[in-house]
PDB file of N, CA and C in Angstrom:
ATOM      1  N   UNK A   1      -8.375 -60.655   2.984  1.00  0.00           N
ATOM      2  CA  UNK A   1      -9.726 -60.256   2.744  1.00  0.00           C
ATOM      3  C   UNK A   1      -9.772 -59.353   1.517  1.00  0.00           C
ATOM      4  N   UNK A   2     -10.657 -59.647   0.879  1.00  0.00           N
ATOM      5  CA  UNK A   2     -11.109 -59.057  -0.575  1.00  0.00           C
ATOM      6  C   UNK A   2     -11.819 -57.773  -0.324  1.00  0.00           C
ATOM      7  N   UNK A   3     -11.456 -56.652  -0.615  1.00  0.00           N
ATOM      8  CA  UNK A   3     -12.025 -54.510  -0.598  1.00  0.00           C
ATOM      9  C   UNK A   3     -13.003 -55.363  -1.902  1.00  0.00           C
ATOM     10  N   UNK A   4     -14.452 -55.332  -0.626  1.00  0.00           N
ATOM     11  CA  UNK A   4     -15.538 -55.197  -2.150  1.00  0.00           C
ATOM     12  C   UNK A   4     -15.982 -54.142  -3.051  1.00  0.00           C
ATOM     13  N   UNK A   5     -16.240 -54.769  -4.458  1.00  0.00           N
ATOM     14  CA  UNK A   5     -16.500 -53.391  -5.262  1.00  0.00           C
ATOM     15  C   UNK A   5     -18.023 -52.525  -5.417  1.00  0.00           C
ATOM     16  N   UNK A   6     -17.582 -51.688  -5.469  1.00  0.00           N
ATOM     17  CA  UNK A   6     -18.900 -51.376  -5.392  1.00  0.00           C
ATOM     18  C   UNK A   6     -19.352 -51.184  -6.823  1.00  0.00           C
ATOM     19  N   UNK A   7     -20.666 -51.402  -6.834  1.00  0.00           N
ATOM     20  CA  UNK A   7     -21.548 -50.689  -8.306  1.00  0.00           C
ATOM     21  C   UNK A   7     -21.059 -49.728  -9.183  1.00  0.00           C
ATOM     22  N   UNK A   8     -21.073 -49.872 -10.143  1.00  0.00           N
ATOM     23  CA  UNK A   8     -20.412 -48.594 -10.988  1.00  0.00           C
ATOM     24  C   UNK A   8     -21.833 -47.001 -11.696  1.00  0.00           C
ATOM     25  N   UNK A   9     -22.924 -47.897 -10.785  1.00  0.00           N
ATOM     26  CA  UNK A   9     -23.570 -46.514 -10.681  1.00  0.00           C
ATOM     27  C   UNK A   9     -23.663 -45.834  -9.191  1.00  0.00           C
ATOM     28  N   UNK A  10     -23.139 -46.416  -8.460  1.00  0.00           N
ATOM     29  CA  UNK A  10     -23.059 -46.182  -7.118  1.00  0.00           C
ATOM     30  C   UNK A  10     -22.202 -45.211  -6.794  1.00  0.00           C
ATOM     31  N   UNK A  11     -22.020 -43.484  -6.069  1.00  0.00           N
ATOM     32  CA  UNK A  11     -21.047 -42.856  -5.981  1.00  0.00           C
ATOM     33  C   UNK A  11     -20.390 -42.507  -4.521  1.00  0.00           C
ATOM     34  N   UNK A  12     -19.103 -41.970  -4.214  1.00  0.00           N
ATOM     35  CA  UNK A  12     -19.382 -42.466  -3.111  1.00  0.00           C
ATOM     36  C   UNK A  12     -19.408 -41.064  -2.248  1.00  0.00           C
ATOM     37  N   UNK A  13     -18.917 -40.597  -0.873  1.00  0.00           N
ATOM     38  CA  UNK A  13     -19.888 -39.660  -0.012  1.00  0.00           C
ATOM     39  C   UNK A  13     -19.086 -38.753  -0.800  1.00  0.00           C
ATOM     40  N   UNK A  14     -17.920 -38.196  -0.877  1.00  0.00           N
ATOM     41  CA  UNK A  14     -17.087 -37.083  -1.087  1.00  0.00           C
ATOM     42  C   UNK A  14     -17.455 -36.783  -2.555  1.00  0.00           C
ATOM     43  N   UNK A  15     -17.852 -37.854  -3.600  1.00  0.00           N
ATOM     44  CA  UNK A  15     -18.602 -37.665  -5.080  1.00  0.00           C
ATOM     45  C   UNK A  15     -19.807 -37.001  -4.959  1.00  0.00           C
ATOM     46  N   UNK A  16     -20.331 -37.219  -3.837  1.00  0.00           N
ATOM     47  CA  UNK A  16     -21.597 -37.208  -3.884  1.00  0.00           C
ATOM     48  C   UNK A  16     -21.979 -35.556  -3.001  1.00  0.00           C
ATOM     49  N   UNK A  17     -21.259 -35.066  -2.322  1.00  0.00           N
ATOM     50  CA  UNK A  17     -20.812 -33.590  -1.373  1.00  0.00           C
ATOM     51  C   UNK A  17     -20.235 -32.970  -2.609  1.00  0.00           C
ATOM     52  N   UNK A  18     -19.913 -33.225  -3.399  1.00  0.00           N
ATOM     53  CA  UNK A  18     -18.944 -32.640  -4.835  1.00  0.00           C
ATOM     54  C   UNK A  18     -20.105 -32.215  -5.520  1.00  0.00           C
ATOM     55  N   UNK A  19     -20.810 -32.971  -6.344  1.00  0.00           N
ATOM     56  CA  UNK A  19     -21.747 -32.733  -6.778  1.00  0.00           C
ATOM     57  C   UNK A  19     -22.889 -32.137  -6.515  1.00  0.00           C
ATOM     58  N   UNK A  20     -23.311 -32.572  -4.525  1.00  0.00           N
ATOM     59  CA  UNK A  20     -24.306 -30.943  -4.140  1.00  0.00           C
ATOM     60  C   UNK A  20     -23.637 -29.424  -4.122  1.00  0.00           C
ATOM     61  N   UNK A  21     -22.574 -29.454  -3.842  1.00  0.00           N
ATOM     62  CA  UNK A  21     -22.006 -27.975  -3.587  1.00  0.00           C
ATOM     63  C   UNK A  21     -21.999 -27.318  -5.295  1.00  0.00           C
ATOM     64  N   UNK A  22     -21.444 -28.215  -5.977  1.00  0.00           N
ATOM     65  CA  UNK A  22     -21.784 -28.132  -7.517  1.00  0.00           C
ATOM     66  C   UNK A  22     -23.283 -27.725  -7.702  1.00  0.00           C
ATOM     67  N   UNK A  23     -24.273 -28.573  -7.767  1.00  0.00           N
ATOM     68  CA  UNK A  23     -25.524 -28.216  -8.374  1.00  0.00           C
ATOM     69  C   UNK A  23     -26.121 -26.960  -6.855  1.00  0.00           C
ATOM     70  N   UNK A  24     -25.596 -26.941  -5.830  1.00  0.00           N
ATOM     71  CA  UNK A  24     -26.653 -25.881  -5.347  1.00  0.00           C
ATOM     72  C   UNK A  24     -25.758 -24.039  -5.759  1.00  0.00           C
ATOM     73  N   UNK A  25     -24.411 -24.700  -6.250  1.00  0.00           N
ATOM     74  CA  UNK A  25     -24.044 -23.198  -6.832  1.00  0.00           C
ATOM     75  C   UNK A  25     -24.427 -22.954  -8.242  1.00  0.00           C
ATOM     76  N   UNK A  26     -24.515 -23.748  -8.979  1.00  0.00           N
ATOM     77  CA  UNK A  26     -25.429 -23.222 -10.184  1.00  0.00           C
ATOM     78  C   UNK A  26     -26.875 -22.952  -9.779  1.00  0.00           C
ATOM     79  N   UNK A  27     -27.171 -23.987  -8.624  1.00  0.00           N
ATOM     80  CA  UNK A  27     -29.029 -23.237  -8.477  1.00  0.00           C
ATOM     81  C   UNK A  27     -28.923 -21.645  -7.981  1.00  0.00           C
ATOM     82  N   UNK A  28     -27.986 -21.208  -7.001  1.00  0.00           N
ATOM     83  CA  UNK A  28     -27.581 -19.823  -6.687  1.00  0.00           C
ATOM     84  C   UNK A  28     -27.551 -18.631  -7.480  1.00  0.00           C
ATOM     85  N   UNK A  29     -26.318 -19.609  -8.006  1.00  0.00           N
ATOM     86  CA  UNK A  29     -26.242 -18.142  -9.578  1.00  0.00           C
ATOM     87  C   UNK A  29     -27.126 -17.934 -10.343  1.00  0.00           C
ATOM     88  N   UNK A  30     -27.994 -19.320 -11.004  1.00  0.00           N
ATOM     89  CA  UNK A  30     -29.094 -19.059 -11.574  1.00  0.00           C
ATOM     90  C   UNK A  30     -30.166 -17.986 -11.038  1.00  0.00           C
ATOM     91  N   UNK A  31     -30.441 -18.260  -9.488  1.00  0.00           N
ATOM     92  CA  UNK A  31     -31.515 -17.288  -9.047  1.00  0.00           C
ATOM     93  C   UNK A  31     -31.271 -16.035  -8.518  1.00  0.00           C
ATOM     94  N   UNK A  32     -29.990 -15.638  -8.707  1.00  0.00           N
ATOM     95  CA  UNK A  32     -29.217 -14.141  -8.189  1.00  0.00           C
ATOM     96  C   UNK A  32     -29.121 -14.055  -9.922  1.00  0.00           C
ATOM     97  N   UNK A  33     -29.059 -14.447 -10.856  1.00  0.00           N
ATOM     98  CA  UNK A  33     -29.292 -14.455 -12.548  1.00  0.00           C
ATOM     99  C   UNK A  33     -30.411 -13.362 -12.889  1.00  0.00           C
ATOM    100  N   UNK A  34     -31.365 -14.289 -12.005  1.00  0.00           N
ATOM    101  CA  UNK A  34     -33.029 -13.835 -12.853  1.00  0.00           C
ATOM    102  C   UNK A  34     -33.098 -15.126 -13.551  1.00  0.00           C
ATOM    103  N   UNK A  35     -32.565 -16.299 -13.544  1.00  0.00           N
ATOM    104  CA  UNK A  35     -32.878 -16.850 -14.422  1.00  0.00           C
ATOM    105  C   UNK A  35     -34.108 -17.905 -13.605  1.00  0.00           C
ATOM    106  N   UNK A  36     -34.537 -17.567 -12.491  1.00  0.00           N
ATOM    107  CA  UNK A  36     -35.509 -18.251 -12.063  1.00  0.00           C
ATOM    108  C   UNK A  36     -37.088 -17.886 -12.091  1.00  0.00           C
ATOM    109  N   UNK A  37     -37.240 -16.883 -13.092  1.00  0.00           N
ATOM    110  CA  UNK A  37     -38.392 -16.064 -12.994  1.00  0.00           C
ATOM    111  C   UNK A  37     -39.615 -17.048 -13.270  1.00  0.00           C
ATOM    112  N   UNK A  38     -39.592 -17.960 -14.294  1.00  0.00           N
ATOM    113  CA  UNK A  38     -40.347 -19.049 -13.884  1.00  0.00           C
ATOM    114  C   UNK A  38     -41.155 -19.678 -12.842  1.00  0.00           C
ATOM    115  N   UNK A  39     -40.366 -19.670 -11.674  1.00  0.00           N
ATOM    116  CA  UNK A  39     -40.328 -20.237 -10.683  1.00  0.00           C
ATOM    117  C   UNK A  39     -40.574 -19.316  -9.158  1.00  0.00           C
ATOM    118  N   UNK A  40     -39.889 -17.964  -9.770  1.00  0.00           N
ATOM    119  CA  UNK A  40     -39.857 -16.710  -8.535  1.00  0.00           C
ATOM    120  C   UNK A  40     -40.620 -15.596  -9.192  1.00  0.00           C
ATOM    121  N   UNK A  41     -41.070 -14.671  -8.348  1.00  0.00           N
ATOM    122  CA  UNK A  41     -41.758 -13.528  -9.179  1.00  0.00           C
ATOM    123  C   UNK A  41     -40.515 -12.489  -8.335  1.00  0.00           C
ATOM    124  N   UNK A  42     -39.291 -12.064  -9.191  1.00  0.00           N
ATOM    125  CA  UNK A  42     -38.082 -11.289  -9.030  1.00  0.00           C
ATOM    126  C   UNK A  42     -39.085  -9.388  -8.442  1.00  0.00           C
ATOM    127  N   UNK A  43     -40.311  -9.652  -9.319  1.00  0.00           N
ATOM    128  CA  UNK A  43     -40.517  -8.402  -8.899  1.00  0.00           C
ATOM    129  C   UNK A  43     -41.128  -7.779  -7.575  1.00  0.00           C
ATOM    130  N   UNK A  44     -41.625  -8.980  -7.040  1.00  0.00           N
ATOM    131  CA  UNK A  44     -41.950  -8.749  -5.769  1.00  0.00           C
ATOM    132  C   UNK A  44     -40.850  -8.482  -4.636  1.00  0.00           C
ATOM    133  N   UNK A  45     -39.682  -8.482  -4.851  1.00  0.00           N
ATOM    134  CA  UNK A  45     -38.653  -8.294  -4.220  1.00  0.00           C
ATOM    135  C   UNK A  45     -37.920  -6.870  -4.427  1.00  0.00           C
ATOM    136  N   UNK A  46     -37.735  -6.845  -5.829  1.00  0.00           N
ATOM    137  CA  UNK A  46     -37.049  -6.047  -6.712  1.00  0.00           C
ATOM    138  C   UNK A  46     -37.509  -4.499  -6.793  1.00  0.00           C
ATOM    139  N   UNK A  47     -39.053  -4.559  -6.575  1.00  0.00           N
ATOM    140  CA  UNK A  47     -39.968  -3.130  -6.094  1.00  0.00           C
ATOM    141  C   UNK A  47     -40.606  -3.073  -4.872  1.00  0.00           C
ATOM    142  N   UNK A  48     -39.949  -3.935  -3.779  1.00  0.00           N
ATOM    143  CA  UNK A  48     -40.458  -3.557  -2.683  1.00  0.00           C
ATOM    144  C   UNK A  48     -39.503  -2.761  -2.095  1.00  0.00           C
ATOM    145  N   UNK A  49     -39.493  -1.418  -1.546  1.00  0.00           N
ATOM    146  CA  UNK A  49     -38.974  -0.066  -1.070  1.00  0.00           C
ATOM    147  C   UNK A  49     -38.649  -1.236   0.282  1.00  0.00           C
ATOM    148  N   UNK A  50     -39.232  -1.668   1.444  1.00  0.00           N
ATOM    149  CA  UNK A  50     -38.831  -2.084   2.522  1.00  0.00           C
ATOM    150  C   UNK A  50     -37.851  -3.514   2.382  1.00  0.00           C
ATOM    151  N   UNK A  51     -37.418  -3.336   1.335  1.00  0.00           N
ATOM    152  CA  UNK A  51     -35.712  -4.563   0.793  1.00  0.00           C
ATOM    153  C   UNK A  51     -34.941  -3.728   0.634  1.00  0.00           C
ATOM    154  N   UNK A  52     -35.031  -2.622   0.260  1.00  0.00           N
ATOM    155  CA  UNK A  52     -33.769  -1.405   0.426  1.00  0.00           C
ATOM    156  C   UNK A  52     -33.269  -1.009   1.059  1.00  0.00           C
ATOM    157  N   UNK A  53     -31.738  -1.079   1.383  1.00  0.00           N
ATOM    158  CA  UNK A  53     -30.958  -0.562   2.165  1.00  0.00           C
ATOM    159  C   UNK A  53     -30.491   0.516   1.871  1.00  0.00           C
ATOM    160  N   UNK A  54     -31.455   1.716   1.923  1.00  0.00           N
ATOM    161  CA  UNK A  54     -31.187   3.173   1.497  1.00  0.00           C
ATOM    162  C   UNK A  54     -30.170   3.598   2.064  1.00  0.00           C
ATOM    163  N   UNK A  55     -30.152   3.550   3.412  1.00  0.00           N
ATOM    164  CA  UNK A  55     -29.135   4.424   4.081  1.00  0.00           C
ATOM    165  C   UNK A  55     -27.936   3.570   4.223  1.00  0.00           C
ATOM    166  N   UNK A  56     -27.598   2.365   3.179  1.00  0.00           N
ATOM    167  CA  UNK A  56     -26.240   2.110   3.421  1.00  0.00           C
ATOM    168  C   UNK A  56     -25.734   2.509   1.484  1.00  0.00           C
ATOM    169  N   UNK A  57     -26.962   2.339   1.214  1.00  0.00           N
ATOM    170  CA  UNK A  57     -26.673   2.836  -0.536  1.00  0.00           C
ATOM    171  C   UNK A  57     -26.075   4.742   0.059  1.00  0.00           C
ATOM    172  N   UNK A  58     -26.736   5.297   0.829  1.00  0.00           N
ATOM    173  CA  UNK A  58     -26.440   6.474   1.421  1.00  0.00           C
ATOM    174  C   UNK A  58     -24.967   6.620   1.238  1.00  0.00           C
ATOM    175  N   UNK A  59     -24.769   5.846   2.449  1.00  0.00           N
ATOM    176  CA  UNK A  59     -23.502   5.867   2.985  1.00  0.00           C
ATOM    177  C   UNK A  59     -22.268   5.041   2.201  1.00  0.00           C
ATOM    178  N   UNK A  60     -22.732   4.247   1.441  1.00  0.00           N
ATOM    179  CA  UNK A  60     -21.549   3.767   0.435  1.00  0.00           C
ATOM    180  C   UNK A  60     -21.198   5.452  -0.579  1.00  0.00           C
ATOM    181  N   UNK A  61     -21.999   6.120  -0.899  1.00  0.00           N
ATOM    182  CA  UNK A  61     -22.348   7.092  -1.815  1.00  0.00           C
ATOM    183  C   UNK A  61     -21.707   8.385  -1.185  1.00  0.00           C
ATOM    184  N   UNK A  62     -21.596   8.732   0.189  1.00  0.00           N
ATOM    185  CA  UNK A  62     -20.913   9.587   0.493  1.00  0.00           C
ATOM    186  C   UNK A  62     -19.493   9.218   1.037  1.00  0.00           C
ATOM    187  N   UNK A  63     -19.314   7.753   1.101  1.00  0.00           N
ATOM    188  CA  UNK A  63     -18.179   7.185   1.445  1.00  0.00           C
ATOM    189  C   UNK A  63     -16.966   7.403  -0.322  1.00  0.00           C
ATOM    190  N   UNK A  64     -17.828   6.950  -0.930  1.00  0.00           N
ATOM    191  CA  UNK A  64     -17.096   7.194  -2.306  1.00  0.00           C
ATOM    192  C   UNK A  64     -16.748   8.686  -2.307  1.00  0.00           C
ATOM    193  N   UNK A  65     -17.843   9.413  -2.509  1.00  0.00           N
ATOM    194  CA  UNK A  65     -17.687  10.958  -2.618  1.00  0.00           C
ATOM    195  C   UNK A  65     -16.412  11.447  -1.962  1.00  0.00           C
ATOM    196  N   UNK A  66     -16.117  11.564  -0.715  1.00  0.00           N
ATOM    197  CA  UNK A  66     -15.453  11.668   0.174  1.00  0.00           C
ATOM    198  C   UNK A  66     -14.078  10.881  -0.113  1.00  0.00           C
ATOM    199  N   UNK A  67     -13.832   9.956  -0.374  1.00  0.00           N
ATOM    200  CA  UNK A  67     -12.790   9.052  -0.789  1.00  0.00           C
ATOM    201  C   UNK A  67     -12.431   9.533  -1.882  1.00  0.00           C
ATOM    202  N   UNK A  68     -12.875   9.971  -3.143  1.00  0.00           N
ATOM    203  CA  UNK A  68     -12.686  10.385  -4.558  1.00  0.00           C
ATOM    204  C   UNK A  68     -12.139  12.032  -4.176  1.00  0.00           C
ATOM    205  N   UNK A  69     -12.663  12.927  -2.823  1.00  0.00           N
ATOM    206  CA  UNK A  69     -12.158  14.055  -2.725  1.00  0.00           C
ATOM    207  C   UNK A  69     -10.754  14.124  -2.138  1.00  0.00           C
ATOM    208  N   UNK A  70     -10.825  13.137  -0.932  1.00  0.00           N
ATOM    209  CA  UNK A  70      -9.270  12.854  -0.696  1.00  0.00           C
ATOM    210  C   UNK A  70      -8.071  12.385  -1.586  1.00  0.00           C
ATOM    211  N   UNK A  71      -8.741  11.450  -3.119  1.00  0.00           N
ATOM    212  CA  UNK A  71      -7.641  11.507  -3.721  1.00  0.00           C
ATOM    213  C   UNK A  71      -7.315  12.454  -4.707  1.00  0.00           C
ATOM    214  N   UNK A  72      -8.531  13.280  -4.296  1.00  0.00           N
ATOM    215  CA  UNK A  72      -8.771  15.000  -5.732  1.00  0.00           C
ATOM    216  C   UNK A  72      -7.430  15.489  -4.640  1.00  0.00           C
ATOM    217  N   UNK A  73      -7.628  16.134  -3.157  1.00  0.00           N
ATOM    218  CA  UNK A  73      -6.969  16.322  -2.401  1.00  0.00           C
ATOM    219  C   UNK A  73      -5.263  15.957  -2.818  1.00  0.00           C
ATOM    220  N   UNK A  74      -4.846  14.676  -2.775  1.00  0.00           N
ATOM    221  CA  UNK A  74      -3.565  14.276  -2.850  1.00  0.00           C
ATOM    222  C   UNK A  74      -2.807  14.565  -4.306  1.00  0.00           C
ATOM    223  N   UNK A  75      -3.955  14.485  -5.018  1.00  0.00           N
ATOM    224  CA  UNK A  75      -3.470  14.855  -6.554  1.00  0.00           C
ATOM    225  C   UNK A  75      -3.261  16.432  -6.616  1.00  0.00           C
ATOM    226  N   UNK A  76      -3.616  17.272  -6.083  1.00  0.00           N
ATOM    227  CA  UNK A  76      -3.132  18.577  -5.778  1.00  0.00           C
ATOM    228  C   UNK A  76      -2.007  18.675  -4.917  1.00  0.00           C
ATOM    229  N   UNK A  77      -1.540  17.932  -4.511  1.00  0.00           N
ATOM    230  CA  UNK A  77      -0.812  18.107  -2.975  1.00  0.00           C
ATOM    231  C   UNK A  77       0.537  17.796  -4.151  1.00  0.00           C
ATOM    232  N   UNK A  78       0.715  16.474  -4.975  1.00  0.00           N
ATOM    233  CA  UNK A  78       1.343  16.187  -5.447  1.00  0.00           C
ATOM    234  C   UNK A  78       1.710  16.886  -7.090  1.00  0.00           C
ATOM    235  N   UNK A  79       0.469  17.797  -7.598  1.00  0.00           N
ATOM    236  CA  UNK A  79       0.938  18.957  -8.257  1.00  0.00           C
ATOM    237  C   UNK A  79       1.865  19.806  -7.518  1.00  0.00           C
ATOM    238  N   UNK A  80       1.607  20.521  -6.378  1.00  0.00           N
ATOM    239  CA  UNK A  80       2.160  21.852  -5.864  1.00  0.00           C
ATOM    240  C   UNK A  80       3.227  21.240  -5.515  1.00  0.00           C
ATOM    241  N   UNK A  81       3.734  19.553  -4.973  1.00  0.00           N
ATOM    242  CA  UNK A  81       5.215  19.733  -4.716  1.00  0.00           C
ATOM    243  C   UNK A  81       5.938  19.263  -6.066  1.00  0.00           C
ATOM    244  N   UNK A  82       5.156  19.116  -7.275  1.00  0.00           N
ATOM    245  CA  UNK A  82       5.884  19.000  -8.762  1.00  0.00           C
ATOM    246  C   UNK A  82       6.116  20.452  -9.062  1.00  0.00           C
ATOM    247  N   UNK A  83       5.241  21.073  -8.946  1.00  0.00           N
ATOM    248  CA  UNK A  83       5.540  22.826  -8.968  1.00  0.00           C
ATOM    249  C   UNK A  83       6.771  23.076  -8.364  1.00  0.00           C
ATOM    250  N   UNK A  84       6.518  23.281  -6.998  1.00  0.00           N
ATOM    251  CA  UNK A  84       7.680  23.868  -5.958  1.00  0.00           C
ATOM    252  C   UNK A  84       9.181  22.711  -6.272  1.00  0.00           C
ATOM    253  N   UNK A  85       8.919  21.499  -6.524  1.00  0.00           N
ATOM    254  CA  UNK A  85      10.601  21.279  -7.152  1.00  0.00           C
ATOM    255  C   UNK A  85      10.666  21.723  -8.725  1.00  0.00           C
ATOM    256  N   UNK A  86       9.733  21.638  -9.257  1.00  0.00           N
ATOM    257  CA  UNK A  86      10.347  22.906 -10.613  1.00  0.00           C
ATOM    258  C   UNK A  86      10.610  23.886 -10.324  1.00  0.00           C
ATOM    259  N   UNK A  87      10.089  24.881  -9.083  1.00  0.00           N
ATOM    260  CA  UNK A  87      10.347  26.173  -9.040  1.00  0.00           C
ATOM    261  C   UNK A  87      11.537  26.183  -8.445  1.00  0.00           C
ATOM    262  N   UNK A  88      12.279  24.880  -7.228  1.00  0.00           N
ATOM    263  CA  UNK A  88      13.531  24.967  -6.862  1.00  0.00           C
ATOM    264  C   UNK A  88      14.547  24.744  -7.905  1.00  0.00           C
ATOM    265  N   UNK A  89      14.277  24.277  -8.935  1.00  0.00           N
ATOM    266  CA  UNK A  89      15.365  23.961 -10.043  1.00  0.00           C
ATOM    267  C   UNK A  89      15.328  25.294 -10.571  1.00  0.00           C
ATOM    268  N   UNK A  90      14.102  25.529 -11.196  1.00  0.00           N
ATOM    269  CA  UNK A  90      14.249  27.248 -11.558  1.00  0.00           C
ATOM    270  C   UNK A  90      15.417  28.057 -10.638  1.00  0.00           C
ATOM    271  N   UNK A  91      14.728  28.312  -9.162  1.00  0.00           N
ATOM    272  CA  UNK A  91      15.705  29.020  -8.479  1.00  0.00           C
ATOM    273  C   UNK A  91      16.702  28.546  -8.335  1.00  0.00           C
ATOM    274  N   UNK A  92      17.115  27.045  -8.027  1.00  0.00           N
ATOM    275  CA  UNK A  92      18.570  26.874  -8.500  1.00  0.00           C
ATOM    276  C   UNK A  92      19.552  27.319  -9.951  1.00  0.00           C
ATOM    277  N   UNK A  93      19.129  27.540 -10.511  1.00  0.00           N
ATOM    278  CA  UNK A  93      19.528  28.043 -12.126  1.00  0.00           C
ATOM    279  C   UNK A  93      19.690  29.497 -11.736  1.00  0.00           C
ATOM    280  N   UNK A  94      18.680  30.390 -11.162  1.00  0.00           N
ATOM    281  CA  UNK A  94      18.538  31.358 -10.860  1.00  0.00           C
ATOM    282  C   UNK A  94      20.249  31.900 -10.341  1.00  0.00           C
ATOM    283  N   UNK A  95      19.873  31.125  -9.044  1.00  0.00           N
ATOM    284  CA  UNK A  95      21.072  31.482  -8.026  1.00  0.00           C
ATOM    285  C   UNK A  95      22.696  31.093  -8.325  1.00  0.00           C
ATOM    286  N   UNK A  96      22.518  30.309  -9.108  1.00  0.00           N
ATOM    287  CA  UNK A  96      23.792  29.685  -9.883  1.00  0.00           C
ATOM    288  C   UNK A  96      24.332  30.927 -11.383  1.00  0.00           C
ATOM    289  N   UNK A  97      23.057  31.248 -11.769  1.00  0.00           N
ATOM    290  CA  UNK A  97      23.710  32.600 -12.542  1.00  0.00           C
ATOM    291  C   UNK A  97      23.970  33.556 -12.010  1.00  0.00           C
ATOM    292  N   UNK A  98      23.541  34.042 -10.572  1.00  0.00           N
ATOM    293  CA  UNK A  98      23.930  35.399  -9.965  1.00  0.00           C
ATOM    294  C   UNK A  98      25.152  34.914  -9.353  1.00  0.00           C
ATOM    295  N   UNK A  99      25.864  33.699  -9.224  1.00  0.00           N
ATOM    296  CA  UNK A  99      27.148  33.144  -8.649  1.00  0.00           C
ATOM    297  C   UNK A  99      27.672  34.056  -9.740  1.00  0.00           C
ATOM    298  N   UNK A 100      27.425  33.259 -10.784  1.00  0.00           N
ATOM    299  CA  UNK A 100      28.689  33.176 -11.821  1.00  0.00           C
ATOM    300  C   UNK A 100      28.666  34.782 -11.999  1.00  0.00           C
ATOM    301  N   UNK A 101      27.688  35.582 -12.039  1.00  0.00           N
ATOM    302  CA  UNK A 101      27.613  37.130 -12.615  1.00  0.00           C
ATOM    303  C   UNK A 101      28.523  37.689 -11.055  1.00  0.00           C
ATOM    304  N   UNK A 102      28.564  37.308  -9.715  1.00  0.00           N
ATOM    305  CA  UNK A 102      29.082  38.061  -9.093  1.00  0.00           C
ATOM    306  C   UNK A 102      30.697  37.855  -9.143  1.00  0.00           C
ATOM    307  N   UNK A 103      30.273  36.381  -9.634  1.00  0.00           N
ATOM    308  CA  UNK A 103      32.297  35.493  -9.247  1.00  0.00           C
ATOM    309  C   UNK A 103      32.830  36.492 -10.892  1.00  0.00           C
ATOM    310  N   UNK A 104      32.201  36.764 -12.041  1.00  0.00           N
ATOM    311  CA  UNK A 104      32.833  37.619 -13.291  1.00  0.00           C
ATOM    312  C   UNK A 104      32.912  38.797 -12.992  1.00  0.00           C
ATOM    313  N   UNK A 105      31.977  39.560 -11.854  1.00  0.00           N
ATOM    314  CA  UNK A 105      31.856  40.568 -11.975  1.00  0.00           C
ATOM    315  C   UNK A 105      33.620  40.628 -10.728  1.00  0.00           C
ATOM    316  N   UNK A 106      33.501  39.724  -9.908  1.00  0.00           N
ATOM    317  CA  UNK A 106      34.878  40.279  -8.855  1.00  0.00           C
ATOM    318  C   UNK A 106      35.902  39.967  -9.821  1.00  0.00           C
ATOM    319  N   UNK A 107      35.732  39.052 -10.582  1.00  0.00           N
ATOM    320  CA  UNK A 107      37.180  38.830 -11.560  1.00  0.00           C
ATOM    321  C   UNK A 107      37.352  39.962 -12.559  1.00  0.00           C
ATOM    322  N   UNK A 108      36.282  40.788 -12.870  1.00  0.00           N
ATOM    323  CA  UNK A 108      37.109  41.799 -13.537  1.00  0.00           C
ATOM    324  C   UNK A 108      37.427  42.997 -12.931  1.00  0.00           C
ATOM    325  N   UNK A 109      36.865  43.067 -11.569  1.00  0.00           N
ATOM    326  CA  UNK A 109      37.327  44.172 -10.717  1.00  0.00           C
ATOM    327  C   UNK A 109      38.680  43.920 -10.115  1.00  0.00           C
ATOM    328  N   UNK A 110      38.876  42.613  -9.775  1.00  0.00           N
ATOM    329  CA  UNK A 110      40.490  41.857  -9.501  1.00  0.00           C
ATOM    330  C   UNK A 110      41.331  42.284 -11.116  1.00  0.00           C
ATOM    331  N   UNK A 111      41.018  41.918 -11.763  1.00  0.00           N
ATOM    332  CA  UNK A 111      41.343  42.526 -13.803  1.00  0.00           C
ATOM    333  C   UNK A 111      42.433  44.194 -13.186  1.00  0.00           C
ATOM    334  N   UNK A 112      41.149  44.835 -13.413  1.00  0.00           N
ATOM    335  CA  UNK A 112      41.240  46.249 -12.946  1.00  0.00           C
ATOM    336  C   UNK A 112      42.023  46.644 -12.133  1.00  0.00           C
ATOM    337  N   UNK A 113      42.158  46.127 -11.227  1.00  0.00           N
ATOM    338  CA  UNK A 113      43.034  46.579 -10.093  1.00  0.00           C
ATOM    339  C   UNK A 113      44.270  46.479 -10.609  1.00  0.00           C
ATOM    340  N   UNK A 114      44.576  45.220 -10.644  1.00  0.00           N
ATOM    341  CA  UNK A 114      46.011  44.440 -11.067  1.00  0.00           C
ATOM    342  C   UNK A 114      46.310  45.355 -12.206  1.00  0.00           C
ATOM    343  N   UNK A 115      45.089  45.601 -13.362  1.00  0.00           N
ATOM    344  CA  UNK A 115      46.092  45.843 -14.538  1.00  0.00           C
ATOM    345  C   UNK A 115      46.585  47.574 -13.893  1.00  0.00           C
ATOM    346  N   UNK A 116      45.559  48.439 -12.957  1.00  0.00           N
ATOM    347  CA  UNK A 116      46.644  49.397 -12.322  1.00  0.00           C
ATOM    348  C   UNK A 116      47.400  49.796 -11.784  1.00  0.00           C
TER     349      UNK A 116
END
């Protein structure tokens, strides 16, 4: 048995599901665009106060705030322990010269003795 052909203007279902998901996402973007003003009056939407989601614009707004202080927070946290290991290297240097000043100071009192 002969697979008949079909028309070559004829497309077939999965061409044809391709091409709506295609043209209804350019109709989308176009009208989240503005580019439908023609067709939509954007401002009747755009200045109506009861389309606003104030209190989540709110709450995104103190969610940031709050989020931006916790990482103000960590960026201090992570100064003071860049501090405090500079200040342990400091005091290591520190404590490593009062070695050496006590270990010179017994070696010349050991000096002293011996040379009497």
């Amino acid at each position: 048995m002969k697979a008949k052909k079909r028309p070559a203007h004829l497309i077939t279902a999965g061409e044809r599901d391709l091409l709506r998901e295609e043209f209804l996402g350019i109709m989308y973007s176009n009208f989240l665009s503005g580019k439908d003003s023609e067709f939509f009056d954007y401002d009747t939407v755009d200045k109506n106060e009861e389309y606003d989601d104030t209190l989540e614009v709110e709450q995104d707004f103190e969610d940031k705030y709050f989020e931006g202080d916790d990482s103000n927070d960590s960026s201090i946290a992570d100064e003071n322990q860049e501090i405090n290991e500079e200040s342990e290297d400091e005091l290591d240097i520190y404590m490593k010269h009062l070695e050496n000043n006590l270990k010179r100071e017994e070696n010349e009192k050991f000096h002293e003795e011996f040379d009497e």
